[in-house]
C-alpha atoms as a PDB file:
ATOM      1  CA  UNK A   1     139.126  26.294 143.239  1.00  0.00           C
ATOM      2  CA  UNK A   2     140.704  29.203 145.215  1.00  0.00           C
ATOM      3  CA  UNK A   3     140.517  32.922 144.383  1.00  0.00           C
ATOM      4  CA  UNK A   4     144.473  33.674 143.804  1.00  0.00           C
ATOM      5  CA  UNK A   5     145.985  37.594 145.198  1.00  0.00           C
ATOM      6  CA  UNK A   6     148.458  38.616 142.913  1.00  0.00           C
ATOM      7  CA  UNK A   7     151.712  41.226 144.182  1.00  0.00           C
ATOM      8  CA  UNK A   8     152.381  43.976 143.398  1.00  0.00           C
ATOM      9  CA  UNK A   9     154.704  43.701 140.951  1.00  0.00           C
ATOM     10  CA  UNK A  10     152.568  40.956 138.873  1.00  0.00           C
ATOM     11  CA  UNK A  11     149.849  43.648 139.281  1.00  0.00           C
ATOM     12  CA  UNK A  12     152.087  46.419 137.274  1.00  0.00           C
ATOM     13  CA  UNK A  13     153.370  44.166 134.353  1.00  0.00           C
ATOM     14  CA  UNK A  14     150.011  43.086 133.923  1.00  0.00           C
ATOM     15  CA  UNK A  15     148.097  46.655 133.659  1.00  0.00           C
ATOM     16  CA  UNK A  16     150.855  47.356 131.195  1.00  0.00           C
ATOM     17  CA  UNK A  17     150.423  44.437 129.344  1.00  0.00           C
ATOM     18  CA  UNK A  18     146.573  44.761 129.537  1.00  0.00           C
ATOM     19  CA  UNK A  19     147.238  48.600 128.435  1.00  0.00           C
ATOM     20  CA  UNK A  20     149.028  47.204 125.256  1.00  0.00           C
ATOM     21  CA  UNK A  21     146.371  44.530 124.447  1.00  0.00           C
ATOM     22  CA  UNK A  22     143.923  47.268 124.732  1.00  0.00           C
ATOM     23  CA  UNK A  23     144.867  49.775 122.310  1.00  0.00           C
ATOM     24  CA  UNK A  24     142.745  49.207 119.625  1.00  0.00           C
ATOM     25  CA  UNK A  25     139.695  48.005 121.550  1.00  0.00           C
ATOM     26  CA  UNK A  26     136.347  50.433 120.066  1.00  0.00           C
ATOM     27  CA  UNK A  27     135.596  51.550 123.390  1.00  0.00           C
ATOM     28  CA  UNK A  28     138.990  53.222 124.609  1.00  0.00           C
ATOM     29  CA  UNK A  29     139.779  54.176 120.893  1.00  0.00           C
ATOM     30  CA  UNK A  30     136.308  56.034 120.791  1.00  0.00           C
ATOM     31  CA  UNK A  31     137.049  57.021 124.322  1.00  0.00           C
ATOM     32  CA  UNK A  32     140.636  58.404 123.966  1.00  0.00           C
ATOM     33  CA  UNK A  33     141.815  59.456 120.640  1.00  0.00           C
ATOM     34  CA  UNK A  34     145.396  60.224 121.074  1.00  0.00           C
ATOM     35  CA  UNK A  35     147.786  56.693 121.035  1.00  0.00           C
ATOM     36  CA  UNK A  36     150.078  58.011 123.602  1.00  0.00           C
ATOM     37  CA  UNK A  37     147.675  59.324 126.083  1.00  0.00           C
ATOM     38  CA  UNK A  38     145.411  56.203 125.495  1.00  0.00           C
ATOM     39  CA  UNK A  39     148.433  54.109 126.541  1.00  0.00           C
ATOM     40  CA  UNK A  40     149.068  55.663 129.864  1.00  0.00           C
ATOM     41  CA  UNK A  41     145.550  55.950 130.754  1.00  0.00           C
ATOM     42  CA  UNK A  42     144.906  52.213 129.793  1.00  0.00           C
ATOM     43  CA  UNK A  43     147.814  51.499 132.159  1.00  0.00           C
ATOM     44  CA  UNK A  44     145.993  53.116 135.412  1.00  0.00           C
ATOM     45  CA  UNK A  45     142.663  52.009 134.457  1.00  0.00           C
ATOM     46  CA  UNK A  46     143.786  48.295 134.180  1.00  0.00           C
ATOM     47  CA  UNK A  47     145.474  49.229 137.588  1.00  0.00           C
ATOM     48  CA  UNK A  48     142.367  50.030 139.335  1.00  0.00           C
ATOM     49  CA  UNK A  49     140.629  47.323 137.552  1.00  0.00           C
ATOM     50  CA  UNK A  50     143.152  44.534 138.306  1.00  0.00           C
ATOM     51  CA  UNK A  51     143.171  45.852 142.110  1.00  0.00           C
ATOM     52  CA  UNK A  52     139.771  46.296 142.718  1.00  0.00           C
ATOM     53  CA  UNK A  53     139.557  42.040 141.544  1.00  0.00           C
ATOM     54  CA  UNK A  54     142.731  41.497 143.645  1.00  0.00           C
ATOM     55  CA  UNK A  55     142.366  38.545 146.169  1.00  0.00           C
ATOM     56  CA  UNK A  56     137.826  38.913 145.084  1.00  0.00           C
ATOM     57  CA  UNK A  57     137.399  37.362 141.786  1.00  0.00           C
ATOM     58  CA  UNK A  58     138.878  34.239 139.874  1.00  0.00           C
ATOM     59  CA  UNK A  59     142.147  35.028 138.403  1.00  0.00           C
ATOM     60  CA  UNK A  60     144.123  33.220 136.024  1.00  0.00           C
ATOM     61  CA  UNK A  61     147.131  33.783 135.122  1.00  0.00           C
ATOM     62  CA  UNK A  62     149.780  32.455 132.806  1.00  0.00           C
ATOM     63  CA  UNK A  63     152.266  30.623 134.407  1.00  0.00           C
ATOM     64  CA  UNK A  64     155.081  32.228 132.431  1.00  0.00           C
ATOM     65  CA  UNK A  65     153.014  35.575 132.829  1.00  0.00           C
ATOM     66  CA  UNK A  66     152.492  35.864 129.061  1.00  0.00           C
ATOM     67  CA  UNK A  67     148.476  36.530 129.747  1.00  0.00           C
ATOM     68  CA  UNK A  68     145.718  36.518 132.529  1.00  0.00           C
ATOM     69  CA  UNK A  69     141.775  35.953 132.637  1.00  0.00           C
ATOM     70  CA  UNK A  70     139.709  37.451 135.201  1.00  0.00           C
ATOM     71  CA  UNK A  71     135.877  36.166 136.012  1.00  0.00           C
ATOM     72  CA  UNK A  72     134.120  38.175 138.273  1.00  0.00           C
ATOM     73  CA  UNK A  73     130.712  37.926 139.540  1.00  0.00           C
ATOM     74  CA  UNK A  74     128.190  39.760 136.717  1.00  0.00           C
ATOM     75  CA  UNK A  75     125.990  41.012 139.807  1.00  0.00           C
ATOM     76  CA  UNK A  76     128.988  42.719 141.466  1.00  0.00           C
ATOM     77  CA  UNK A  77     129.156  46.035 141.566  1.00  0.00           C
ATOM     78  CA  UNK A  78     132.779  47.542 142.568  1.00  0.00           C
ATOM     79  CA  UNK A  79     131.831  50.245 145.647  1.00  0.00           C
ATOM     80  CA  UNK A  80     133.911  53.992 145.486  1.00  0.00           C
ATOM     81  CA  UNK A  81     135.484  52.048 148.336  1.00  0.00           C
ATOM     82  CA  UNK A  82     136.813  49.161 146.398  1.00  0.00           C
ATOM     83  CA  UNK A  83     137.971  52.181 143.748  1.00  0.00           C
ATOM     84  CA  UNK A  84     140.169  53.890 146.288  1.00  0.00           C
ATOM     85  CA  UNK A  85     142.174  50.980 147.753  1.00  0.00           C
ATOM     86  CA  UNK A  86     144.120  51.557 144.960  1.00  0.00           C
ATOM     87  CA  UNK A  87     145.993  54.938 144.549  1.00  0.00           C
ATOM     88  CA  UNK A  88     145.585  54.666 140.692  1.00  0.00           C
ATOM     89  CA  UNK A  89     142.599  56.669 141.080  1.00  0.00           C
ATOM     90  CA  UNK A  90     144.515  59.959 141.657  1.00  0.00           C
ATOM     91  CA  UNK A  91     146.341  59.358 137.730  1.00  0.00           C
ATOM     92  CA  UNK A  92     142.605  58.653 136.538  1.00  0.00           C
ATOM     93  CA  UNK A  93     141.824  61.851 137.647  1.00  0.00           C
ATOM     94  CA  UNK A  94     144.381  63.524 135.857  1.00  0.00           C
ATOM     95  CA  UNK A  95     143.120  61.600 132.555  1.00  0.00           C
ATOM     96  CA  UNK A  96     139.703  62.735 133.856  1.00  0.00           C
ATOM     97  CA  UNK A  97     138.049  63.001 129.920  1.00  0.00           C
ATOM     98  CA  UNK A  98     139.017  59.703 129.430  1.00  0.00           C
ATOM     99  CA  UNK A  99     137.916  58.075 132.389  1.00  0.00           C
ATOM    100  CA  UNK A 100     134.416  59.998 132.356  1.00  0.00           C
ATOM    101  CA  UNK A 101     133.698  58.720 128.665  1.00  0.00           C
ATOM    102  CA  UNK A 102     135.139  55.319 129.256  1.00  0.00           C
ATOM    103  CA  UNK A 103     132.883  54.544 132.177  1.00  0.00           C
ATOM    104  CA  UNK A 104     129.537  56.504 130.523  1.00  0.00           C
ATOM    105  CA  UNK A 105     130.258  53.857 127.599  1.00  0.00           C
ATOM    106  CA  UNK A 106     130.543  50.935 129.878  1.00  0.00           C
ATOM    107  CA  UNK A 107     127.544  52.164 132.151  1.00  0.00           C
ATOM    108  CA  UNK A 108     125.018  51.442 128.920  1.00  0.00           C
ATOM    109  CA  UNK A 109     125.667  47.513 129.528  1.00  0.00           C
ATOM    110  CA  UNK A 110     123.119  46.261 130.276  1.00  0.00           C
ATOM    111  CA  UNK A 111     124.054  43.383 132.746  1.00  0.00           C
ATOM    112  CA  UNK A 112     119.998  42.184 133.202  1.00  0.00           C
ATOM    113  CA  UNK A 113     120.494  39.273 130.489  1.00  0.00           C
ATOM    114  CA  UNK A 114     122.992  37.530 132.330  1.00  0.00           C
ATOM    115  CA  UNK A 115     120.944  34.906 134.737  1.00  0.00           C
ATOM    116  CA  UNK A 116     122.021  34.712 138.418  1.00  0.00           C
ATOM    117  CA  UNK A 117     125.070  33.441 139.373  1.00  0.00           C
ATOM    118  CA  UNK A 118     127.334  34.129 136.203  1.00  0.00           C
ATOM    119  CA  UNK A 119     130.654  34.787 136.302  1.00  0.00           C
ATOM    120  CA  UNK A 120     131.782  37.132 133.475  1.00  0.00           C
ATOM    121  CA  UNK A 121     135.040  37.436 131.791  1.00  0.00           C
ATOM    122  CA  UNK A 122     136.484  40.577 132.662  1.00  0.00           C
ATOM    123  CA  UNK A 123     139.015  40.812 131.135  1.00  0.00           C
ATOM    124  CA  UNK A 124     141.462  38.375 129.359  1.00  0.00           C
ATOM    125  CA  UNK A 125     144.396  39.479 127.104  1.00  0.00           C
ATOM    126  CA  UNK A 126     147.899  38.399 126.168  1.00  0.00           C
ATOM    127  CA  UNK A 127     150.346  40.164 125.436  1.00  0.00           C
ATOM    128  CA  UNK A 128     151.174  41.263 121.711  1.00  0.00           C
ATOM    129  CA  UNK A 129     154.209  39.230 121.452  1.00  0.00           C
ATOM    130  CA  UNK A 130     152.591  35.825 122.613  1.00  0.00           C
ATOM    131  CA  UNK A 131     149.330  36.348 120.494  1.00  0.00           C
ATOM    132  CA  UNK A 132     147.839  33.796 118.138  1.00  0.00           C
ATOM    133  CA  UNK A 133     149.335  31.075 120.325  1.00  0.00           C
ATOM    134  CA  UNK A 134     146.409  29.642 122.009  1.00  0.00           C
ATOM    135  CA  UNK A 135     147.287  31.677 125.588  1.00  0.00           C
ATOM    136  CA  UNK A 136     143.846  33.492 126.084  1.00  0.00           C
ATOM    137  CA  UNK A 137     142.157  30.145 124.475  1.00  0.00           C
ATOM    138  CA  UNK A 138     143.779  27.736 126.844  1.00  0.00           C
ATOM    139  CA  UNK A 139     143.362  30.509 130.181  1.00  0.00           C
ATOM    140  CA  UNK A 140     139.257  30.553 129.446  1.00  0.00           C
ATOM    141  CA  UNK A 141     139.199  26.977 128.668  1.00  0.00           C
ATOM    142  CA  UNK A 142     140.961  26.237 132.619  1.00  0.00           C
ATOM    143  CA  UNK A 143     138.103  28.431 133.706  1.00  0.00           C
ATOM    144  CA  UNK A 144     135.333  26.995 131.848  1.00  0.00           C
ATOM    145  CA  UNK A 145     136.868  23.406 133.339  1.00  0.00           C
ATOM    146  CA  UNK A 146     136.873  24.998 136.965  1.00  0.00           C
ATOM    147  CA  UNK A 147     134.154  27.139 137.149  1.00  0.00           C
ATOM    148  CA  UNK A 148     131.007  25.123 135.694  1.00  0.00           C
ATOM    149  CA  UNK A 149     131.527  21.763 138.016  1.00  0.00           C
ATOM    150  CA  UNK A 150     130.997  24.629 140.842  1.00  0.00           C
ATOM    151  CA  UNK A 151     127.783  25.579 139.622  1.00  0.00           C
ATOM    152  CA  UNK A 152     128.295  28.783 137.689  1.00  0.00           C
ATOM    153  CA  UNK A 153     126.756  30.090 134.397  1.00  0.00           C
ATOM    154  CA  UNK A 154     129.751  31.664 132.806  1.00  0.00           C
ATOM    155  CA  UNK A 155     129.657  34.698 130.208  1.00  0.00           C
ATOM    156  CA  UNK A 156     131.425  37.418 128.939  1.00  0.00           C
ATOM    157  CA  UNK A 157     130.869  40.829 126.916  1.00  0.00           C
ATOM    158  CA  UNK A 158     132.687  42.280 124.256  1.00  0.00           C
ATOM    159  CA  UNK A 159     132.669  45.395 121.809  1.00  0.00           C
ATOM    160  CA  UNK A 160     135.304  44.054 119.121  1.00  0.00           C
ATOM    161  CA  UNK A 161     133.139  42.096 116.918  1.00  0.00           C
ATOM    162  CA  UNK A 162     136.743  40.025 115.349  1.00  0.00           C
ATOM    163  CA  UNK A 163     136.495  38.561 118.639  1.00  0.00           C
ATOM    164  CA  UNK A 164     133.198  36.591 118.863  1.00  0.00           C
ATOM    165  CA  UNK A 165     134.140  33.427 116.254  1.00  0.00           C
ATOM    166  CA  UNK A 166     137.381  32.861 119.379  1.00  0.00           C
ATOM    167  CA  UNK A 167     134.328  33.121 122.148  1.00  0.00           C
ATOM    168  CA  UNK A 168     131.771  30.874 119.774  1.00  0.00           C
ATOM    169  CA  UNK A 169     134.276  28.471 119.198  1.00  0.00           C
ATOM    170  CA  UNK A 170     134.590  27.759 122.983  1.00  0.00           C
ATOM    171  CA  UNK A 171     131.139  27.204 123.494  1.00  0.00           C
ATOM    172  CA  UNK A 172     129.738  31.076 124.081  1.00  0.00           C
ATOM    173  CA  UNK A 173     126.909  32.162 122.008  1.00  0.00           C
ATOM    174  CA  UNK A 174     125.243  35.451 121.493  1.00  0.00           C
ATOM    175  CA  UNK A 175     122.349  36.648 123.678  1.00  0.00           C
ATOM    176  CA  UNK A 176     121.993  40.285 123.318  1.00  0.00           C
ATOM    177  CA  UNK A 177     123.366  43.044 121.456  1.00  0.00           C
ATOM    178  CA  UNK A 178     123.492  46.463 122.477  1.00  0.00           C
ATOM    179  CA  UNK A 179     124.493  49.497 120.986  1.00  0.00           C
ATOM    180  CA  UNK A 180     126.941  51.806 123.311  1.00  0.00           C
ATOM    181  CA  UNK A 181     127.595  54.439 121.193  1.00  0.00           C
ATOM    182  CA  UNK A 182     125.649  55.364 117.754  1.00  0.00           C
ATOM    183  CA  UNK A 183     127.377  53.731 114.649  1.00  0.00           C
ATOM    184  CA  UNK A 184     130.622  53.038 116.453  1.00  0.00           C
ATOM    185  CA  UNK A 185     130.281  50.985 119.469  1.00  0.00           C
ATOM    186  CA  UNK A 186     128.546  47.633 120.043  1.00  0.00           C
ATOM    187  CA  UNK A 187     128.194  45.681 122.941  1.00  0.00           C
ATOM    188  CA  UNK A 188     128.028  41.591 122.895  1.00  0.00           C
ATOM    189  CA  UNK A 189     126.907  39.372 125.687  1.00  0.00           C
ATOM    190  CA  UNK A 190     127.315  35.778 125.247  1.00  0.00           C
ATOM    191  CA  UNK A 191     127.005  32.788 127.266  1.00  0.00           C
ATOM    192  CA  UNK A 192     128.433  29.718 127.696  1.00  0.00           C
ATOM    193  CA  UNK A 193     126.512  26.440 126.782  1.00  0.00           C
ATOM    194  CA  UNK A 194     128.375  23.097 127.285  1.00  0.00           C
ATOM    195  CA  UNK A 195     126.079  21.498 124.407  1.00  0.00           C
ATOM    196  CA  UNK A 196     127.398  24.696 122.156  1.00  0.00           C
ATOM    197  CA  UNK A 197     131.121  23.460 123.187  1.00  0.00           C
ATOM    198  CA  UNK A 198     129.858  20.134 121.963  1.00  0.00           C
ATOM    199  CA  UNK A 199     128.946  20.707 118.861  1.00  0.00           C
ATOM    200  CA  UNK A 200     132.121  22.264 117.746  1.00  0.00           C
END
């Protein structure tokens, strides 16, 4: 299995489409409260995000570019270096509020449960059109089929709670939850278990 480097041009169409996905996620929505300015700063973030796993983590994209999966290592953490290679950073200083609160939130994680050598999901989307047709469920499921014969624990986190019956149904199961901002924002970790897949 070989890490994959995207271009540039797959990078752009797939921060926007990650920007679109992302709209209603509790984090950015607590984060950014305005639709329109959460939009463009979603855009730059996935930018730097996508960048920074560029060519470093296991990508996977769609093959007719409807949706990607990214699995990067849990106990990797992305240097200021690896933040300026890509020149998004200047537009995430201009959306400065947002990025602050967006990366305080994330910051609370608490990335400890996870044993060594996982490979988290981070992130996977499709793109509104495409949804509900088994894209994001068929993207993990190459991963889970790659990833695990090399050794790998694989798990993931998320903070939309309508998304952990897709993760439990693919074998991931619950192992902590954490609470990332009072009342609003909750943090999943899950891991996979082959036997959980199983028993499906």
């Amino acid at each position: 299995m070989k890490k994959i480097k995207l271009d540039k041009k797959t990078l752009k169409e797939m921060s926007l489409m990650a920007a679109d996905a992302y709209m209603e996620d509790p984090v950015h929505k607590s984060c950014t409260k305005v639709p329109a300015v959460r939009k463009r700063f979603l855009y730059h973030f996935m930018m730097e995000r996508f960048s920074s796993s560029n060519g470093s983590d296991y990508i996977y994209l769609d093959k007719d570019n409807r949706g990607m999966c990214i699995w990067r290592d849990a106990k990797n953490d992305y240097t200021v270096l690896d933040f300026l290679k890509c020149y998004h950073w200047i537009f995430l200083v201009v959306y400065w509020i947002s990025t602050v609160k967006t990366l305080v939130i994330y910051s609370r994680r608490d990335l400890s449960v996870f044993p060594e050598n996982t490979l988290l999901i981070e992130p996977v989307f499709v793109g509104k059109e495409f949804q509900g047709k088994g894209i994001a469920t068929t993207l993990i499921k190459q991963g889970i089929a790659d990833l695990v014969p090399l050794g790998y624990n694989l798990g993931l986190e998320t903070q939309n709670p309508d998304n952990l019956s897709l993760y439990e149904n693919l074998g991931f199961r619950v192992i902590s939850k954490q609470t990332l901002k009072k009342g609003s924002v909750y943090n999943y970790s899950m891991l996979y278990s082959e036997n959980e897949e199983c028993n499906k």
